[in-house]
N, C-alpha and C. Protein backbone atom coordinates (compact mmCIF):
# COMPACT_ATOMS: atom_id res chain seq x y z
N UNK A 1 10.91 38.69 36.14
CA UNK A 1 11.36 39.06 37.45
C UNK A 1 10.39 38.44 38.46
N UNK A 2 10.90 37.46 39.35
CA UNK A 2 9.82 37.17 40.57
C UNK A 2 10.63 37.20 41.62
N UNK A 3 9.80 37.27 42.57
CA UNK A 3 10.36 37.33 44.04
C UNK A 3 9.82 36.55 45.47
N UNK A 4 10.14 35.60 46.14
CA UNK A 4 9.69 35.03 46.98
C UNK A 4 9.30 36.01 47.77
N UNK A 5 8.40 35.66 48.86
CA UNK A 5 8.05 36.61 49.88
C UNK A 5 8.72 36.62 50.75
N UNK A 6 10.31 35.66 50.99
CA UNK A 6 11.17 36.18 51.85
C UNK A 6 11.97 36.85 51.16
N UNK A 7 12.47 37.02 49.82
CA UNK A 7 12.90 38.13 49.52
C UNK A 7 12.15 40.06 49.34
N UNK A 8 10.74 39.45 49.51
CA UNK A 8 10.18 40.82 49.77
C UNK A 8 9.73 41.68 51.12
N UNK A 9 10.38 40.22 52.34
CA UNK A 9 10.14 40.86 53.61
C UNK A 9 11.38 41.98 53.99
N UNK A 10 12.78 42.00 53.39
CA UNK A 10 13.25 42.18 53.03
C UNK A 10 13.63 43.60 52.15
N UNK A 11 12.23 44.28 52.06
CA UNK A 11 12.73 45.13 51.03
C UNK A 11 11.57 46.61 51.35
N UNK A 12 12.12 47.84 51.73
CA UNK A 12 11.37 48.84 52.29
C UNK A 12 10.22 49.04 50.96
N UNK A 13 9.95 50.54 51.44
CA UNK A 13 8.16 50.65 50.71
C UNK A 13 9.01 51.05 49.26
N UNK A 14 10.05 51.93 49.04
CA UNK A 14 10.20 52.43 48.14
C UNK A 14 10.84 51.51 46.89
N UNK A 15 11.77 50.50 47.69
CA UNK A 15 11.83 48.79 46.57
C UNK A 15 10.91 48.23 46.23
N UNK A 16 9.97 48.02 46.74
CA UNK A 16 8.39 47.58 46.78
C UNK A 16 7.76 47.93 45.28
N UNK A 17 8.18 49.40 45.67
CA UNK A 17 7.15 50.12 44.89
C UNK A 17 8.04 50.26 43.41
N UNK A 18 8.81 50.26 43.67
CA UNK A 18 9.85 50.36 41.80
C UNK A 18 10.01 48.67 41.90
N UNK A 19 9.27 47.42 42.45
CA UNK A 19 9.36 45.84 42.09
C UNK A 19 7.69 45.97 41.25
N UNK A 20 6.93 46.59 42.30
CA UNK A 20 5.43 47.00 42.02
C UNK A 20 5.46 47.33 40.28
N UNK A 21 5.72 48.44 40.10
CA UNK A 21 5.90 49.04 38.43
C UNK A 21 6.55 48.41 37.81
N UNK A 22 7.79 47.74 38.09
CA UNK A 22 8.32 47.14 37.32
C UNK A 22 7.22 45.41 36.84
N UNK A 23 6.44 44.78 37.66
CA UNK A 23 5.93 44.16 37.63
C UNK A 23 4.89 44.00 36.54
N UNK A 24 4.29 45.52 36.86
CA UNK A 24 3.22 45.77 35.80
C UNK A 24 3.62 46.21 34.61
N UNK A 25 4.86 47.10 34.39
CA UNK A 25 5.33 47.14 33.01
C UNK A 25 5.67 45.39 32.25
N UNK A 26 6.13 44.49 32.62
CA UNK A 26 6.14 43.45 32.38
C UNK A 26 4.71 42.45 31.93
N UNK A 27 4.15 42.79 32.81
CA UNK A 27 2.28 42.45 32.79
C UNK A 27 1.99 42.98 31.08
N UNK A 28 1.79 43.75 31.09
CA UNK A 28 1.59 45.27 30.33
C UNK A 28 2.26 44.58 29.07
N UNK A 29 3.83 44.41 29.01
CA UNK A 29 3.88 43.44 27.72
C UNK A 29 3.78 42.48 27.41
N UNK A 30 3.33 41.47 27.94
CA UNK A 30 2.95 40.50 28.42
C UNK A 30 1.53 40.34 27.21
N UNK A 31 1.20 41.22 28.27
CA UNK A 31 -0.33 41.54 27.31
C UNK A 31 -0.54 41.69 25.91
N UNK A 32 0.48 42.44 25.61
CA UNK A 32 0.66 42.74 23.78
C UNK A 32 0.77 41.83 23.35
N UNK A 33 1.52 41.28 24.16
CA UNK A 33 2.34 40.10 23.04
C UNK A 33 1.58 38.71 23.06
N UNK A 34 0.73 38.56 23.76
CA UNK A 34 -0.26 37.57 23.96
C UNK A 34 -1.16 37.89 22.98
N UNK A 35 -1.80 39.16 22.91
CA UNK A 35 -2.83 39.97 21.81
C UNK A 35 -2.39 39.63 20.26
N UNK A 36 -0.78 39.93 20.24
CA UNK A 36 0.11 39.82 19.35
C UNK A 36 -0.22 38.63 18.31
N UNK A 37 -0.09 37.32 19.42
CA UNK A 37 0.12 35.98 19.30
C UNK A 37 -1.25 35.68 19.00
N UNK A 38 -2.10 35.95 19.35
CA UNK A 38 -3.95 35.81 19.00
C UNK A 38 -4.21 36.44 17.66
N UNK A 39 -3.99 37.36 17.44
CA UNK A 39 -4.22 37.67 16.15
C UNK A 39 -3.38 37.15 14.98
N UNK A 40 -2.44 36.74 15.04
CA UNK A 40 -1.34 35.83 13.90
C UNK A 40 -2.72 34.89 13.98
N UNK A 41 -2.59 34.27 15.21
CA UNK A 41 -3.21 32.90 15.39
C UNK A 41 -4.89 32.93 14.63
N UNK A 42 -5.70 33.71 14.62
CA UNK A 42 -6.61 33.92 14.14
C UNK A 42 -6.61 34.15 12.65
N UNK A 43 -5.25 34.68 11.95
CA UNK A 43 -4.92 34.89 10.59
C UNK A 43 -4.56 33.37 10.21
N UNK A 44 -3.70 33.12 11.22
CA UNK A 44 -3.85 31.23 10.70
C UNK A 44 -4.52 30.65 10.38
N UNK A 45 -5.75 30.75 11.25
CA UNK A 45 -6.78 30.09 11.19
C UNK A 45 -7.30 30.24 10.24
N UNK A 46 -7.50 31.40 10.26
CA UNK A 46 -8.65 31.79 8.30
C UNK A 46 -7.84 31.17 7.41
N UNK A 47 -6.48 31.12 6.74
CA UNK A 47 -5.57 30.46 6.08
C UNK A 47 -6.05 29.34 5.87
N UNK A 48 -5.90 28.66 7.58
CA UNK A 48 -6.13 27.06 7.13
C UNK A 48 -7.32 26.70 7.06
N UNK A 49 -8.55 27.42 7.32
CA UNK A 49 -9.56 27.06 6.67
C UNK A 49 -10.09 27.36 5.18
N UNK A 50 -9.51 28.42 4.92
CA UNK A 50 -9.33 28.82 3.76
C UNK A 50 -8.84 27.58 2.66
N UNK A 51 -7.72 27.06 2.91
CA UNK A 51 -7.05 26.16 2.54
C UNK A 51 -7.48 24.84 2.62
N UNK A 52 -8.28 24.73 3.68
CA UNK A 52 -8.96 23.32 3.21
C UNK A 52 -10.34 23.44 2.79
N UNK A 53 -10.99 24.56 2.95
CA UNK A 53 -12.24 24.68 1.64
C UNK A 53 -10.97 24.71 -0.32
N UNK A 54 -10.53 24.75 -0.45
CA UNK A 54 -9.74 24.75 -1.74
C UNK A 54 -9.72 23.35 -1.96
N UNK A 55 -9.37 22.58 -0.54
CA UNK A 55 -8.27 21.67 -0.75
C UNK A 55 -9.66 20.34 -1.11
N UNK A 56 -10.77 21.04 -0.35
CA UNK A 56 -11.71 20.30 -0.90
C UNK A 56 -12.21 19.82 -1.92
N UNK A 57 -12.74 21.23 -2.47
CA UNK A 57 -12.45 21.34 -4.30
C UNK A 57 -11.91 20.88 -5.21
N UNK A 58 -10.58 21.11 -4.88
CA UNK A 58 -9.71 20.43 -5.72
C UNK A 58 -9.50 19.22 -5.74
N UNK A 59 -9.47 18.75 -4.50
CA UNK A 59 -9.93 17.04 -4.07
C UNK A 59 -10.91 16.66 -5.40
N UNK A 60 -11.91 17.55 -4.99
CA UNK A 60 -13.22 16.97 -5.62
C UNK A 60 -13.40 17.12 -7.60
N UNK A 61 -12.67 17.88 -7.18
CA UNK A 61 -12.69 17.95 -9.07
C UNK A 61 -11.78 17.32 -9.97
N UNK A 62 -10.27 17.04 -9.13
CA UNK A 62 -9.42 15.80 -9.51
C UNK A 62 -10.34 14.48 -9.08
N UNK A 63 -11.23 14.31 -8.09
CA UNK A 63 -12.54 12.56 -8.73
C UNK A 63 -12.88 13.11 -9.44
N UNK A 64 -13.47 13.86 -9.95
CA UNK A 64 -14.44 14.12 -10.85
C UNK A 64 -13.82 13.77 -11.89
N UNK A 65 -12.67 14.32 -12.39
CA UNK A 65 -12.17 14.21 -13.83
C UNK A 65 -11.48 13.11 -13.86
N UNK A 66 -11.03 12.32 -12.79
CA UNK A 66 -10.41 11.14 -13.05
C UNK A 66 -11.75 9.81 -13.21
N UNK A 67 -12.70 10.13 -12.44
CA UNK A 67 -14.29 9.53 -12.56
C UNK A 67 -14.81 9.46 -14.48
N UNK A 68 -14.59 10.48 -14.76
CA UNK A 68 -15.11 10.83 -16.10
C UNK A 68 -13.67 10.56 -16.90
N UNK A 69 -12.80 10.30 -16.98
CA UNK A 69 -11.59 9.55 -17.62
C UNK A 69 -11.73 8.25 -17.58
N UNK A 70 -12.03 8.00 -16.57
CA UNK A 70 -12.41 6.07 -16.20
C UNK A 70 -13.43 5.74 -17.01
N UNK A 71 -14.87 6.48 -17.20
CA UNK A 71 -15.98 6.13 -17.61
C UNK A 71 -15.26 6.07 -19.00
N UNK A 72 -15.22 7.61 -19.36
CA UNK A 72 -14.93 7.63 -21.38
C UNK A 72 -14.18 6.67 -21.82
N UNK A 73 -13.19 5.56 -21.02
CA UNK A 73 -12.42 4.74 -21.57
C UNK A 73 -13.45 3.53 -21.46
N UNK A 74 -14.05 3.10 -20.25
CA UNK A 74 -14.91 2.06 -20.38
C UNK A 74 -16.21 2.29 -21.34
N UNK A 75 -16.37 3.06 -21.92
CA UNK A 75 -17.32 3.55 -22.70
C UNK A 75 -17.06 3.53 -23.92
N UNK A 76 -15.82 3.61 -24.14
CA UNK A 76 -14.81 3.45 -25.71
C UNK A 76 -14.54 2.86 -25.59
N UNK A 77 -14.71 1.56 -24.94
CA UNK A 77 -14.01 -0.05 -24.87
C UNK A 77 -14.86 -0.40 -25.68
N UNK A 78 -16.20 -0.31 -24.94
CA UNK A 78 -17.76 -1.00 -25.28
C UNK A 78 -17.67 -0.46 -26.33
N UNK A 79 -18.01 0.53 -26.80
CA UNK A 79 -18.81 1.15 -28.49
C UNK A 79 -20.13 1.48 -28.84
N UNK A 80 -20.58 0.85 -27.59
CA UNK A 80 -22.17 0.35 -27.99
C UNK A 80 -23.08 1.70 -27.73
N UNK A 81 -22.24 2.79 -27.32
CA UNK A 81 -23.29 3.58 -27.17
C UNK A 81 -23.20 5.19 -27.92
N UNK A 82 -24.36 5.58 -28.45
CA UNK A 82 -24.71 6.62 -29.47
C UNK A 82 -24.71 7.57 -28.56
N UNK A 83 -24.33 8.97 -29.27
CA UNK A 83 -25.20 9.83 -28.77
C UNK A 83 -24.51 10.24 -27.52
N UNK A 84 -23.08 10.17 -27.17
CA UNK A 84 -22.43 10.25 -25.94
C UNK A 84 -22.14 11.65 -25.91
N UNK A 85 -21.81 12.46 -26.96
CA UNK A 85 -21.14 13.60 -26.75
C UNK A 85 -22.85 14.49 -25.69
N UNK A 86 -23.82 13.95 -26.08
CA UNK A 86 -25.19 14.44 -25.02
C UNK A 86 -25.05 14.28 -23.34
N UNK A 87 -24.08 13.36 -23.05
CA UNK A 87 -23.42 13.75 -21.96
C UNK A 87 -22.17 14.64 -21.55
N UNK A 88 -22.75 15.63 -20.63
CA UNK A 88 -21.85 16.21 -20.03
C UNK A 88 -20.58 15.67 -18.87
N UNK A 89 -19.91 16.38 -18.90
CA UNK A 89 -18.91 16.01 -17.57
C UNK A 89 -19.16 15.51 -16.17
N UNK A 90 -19.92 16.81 -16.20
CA UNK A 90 -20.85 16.49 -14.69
C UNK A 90 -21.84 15.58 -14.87
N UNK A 91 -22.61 15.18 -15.49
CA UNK A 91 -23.12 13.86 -15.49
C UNK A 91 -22.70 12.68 -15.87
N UNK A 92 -21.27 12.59 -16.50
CA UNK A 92 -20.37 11.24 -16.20
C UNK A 92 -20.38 11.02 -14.94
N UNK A 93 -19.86 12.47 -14.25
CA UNK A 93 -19.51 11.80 -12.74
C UNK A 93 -20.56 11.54 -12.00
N UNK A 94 -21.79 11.89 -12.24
CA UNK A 94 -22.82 11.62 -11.60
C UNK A 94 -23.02 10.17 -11.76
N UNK A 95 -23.31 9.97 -12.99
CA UNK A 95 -23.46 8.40 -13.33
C UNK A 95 -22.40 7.53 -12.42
N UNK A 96 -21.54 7.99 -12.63
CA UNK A 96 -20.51 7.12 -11.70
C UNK A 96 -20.37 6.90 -10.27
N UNK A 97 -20.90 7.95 -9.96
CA UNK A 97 -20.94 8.04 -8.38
C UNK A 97 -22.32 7.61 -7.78
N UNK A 98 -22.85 7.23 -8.59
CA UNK A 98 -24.41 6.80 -8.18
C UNK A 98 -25.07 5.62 -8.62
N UNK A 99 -24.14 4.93 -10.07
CA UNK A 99 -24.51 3.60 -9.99
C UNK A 99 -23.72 2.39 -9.07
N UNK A 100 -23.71 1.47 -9.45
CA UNK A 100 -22.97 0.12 -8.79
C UNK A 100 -21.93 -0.02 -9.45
N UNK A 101 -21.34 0.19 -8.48
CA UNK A 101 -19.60 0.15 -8.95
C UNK A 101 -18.96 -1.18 -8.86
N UNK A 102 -19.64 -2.25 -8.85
CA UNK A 102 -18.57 -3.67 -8.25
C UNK A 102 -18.30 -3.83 -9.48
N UNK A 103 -17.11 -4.67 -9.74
CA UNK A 103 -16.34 -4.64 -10.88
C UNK A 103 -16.40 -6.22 -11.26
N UNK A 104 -17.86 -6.43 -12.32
CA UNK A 104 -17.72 -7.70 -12.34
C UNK A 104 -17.14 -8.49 -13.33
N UNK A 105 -16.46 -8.16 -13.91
CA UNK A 105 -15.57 -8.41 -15.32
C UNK A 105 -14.68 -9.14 -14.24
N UNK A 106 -13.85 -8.14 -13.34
CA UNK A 106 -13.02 -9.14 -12.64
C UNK A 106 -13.22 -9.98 -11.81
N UNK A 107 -14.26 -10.07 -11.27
CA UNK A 107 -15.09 -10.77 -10.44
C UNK A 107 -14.97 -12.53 -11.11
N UNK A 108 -15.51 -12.01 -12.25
CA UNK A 108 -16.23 -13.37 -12.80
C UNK A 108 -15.26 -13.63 -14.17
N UNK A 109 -14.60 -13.89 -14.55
CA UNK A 109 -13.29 -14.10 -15.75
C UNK A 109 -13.94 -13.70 -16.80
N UNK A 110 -14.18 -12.12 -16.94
CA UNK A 110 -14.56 -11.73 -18.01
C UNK A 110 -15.84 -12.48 -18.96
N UNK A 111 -16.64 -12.48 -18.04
CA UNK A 111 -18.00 -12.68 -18.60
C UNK A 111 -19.01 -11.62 -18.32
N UNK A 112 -18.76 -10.81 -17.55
CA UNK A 112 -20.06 -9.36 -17.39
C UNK A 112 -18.53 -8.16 -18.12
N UNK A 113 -19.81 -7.07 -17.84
CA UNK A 113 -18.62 -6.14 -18.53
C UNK A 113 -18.51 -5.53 -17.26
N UNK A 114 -17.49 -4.52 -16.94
CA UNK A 114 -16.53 -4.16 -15.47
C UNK A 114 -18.01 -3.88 -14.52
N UNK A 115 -18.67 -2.60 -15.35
CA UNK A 115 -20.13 -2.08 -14.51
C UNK A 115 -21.32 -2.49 -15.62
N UNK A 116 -22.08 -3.32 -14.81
CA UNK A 116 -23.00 -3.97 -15.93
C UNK A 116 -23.99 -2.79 -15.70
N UNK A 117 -24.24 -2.20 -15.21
CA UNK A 117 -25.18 -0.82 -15.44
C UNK A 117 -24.91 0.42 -16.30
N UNK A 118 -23.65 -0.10 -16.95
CA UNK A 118 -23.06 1.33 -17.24
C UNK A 118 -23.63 1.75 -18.22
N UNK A 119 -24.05 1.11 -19.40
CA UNK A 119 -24.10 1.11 -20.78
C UNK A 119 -25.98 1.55 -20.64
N UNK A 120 -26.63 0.83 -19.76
CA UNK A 120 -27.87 0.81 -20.00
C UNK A 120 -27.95 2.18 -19.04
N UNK A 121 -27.58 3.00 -18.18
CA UNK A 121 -28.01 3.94 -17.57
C UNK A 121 -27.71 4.97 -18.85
N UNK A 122 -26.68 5.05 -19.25
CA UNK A 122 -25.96 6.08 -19.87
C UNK A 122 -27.16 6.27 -21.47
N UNK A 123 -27.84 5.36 -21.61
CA UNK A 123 -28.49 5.05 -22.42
C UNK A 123 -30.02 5.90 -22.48
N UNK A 124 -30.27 5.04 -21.22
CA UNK A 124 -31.73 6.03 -20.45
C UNK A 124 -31.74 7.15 -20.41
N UNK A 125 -30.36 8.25 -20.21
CA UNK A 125 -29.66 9.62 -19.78
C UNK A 125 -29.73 9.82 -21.01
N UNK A 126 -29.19 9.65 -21.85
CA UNK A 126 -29.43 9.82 -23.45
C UNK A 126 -30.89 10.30 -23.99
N UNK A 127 -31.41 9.15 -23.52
CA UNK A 127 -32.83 8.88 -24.42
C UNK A 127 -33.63 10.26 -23.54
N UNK A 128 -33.28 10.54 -22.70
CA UNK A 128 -34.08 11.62 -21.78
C UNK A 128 -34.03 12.52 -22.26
N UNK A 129 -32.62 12.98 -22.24
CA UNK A 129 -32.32 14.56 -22.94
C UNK A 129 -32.58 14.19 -24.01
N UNK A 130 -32.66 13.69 -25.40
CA UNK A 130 -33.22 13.62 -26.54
C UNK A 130 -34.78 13.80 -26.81
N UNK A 131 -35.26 13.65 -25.46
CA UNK A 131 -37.26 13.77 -25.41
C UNK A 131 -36.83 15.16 -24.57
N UNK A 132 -36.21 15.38 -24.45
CA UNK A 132 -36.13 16.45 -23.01
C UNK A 132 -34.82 17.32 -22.94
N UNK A 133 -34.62 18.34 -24.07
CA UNK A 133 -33.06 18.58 -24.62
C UNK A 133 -32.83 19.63 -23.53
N UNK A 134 -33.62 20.11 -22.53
CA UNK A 134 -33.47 21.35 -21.68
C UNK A 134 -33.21 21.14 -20.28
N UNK A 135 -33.13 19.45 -19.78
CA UNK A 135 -33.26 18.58 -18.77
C UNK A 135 -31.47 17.86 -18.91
N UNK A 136 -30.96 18.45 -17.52
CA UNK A 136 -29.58 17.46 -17.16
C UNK A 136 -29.80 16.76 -16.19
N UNK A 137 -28.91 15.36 -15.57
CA UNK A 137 -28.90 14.38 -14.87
C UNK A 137 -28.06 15.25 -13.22
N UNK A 138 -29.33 15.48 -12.65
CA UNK A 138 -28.93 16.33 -10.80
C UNK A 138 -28.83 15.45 -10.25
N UNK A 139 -29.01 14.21 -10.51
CA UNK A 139 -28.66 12.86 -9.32
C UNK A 139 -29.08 11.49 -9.43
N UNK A 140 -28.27 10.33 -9.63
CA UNK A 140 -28.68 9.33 -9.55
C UNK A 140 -28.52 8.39 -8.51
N UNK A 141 -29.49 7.68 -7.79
CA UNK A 141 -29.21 6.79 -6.62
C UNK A 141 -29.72 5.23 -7.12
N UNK A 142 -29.22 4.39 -6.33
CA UNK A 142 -29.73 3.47 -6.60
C UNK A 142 -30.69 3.40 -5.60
N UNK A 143 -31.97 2.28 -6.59
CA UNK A 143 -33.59 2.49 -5.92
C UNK A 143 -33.65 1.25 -5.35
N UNK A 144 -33.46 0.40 -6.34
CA UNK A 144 -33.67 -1.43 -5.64
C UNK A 144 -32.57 -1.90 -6.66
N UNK A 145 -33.13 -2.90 -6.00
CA UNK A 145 -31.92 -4.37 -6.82
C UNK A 145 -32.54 -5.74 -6.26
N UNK A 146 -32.58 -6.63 -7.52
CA UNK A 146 -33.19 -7.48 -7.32
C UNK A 146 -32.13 -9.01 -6.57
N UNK A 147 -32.52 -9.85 -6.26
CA UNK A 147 -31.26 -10.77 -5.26
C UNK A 147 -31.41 -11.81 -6.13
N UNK A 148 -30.80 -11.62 -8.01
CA UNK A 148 -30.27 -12.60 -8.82
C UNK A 148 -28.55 -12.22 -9.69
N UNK A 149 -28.04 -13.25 -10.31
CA UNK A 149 -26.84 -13.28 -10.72
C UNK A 149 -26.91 -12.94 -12.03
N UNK A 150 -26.27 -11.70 -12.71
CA UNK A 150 -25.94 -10.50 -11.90
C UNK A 150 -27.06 -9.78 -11.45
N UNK A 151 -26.83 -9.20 -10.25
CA UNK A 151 -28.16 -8.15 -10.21
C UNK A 151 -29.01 -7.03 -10.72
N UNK A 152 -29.89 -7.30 -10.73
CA UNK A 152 -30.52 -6.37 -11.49
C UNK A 152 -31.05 -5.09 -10.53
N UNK A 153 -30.47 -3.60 -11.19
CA UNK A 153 -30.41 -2.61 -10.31
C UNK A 153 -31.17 -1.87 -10.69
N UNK A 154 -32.62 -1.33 -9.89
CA UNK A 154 -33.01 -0.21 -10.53
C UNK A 154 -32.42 0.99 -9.98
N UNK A 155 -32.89 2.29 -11.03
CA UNK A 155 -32.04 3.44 -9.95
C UNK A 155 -33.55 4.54 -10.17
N UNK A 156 -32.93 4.99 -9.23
CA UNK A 156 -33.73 6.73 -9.25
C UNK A 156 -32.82 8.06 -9.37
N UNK A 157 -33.30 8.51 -10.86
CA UNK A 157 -32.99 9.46 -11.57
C UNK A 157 -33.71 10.96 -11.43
N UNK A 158 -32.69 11.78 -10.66
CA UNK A 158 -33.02 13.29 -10.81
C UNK A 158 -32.72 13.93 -11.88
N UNK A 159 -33.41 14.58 -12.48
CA UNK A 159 -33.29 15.92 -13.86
C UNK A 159 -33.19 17.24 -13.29
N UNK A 160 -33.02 17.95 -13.80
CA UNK A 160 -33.46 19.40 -13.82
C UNK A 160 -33.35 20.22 -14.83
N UNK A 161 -34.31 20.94 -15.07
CA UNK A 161 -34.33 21.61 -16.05
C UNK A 161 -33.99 23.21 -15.95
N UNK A 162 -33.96 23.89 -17.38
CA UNK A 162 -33.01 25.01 -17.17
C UNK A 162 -33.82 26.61 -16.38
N UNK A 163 -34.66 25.70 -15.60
CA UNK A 163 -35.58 27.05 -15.11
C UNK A 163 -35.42 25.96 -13.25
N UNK A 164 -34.38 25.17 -13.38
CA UNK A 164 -34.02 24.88 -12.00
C UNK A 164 -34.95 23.84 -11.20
N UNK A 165 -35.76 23.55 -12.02
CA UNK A 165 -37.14 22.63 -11.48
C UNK A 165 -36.47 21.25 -11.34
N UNK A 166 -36.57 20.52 -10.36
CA UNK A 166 -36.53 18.97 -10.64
C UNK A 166 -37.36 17.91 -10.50
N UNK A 167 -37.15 16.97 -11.53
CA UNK A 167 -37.60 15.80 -11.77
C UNK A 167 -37.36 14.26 -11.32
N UNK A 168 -38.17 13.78 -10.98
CA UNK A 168 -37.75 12.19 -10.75
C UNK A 168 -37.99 11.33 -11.80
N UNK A 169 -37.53 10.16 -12.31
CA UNK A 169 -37.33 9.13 -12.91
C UNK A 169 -37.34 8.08 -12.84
């Protein structure tokens, strides 16, 4: 309901006053329903944040397992390495997400193998927990790399052990 002010010059005290109340009963729901609309809206919100902390996760744990599917096949291509079931899941994907990923098999017509680091990190990770059976792989980065064909990568290797302590490498 609105009213120009030439329709309210127009109109004695007692129209006024039942336009007046009527005004504010309108206000009045107005109000609810705005309150109404804020609180859905705030339940939304938690939802969709809700929903994309999940969506994160799940993001992250479909790489993970498709990371560690990729490795176990390039790893059962090769053969060359003992002692694999000593890696865990989570340190496939670690390995993977932290060495050099360029793919030089295709690079170069099948003369390197896909990740020429793969075999020799996974190796080192091995040989660790075998001196060190209480110690898992918390992070690997790469440290240097030297500027020859192929390159030679060193990395830096985090451990931790089962009292939460970590180690460098």
């Amino acid at each position: 309901m609105s009213y120009s002010y030439k329709d309210l010059s127009t109109k004695n005290v007692e129209e006024l006053a039942a336009i007046q109340k009527d005004l504010l009963n309108e206000r009045k729901i107005i109000q609810q329903e705005i309150k109404q609309v804020l609180e859905k809206y705030e339940v939304y919100k938690s939802q969709q944040t809700n929903n994309g902390e999940n969506l994160k996760k799940i993001t992250a744990e479909l790489r993970c397992r498709t990371d560690i599917g990729e490795l176990r096949t390039m790893i059962n291509d090769n053969g060359h390495i003992k002692e694999l079931t000593l890696l865990s899941d989570a340190e496939l994907s670690i390995i993977y997400n932290g060495m050099d990923i360029t793919d030089y098999r295709t690079k170069h017509n099948n003369i390197y193998p896909r990740y020429i680091d793969l075999e020799r990190i996974c190796k080192e990770v091995i040989e660790v927990k075998t001196n060190y059976p209480t110690w898992r792989l918390a992070d690997l980065k790469i440290a240097s790399q030297l500027d020859c064909w192929p390159p030679k990568t060193g990395y830096k290797y985090k451990y931790k052990d089962n009292t939460e302590r970590m180690f460098e490498y």
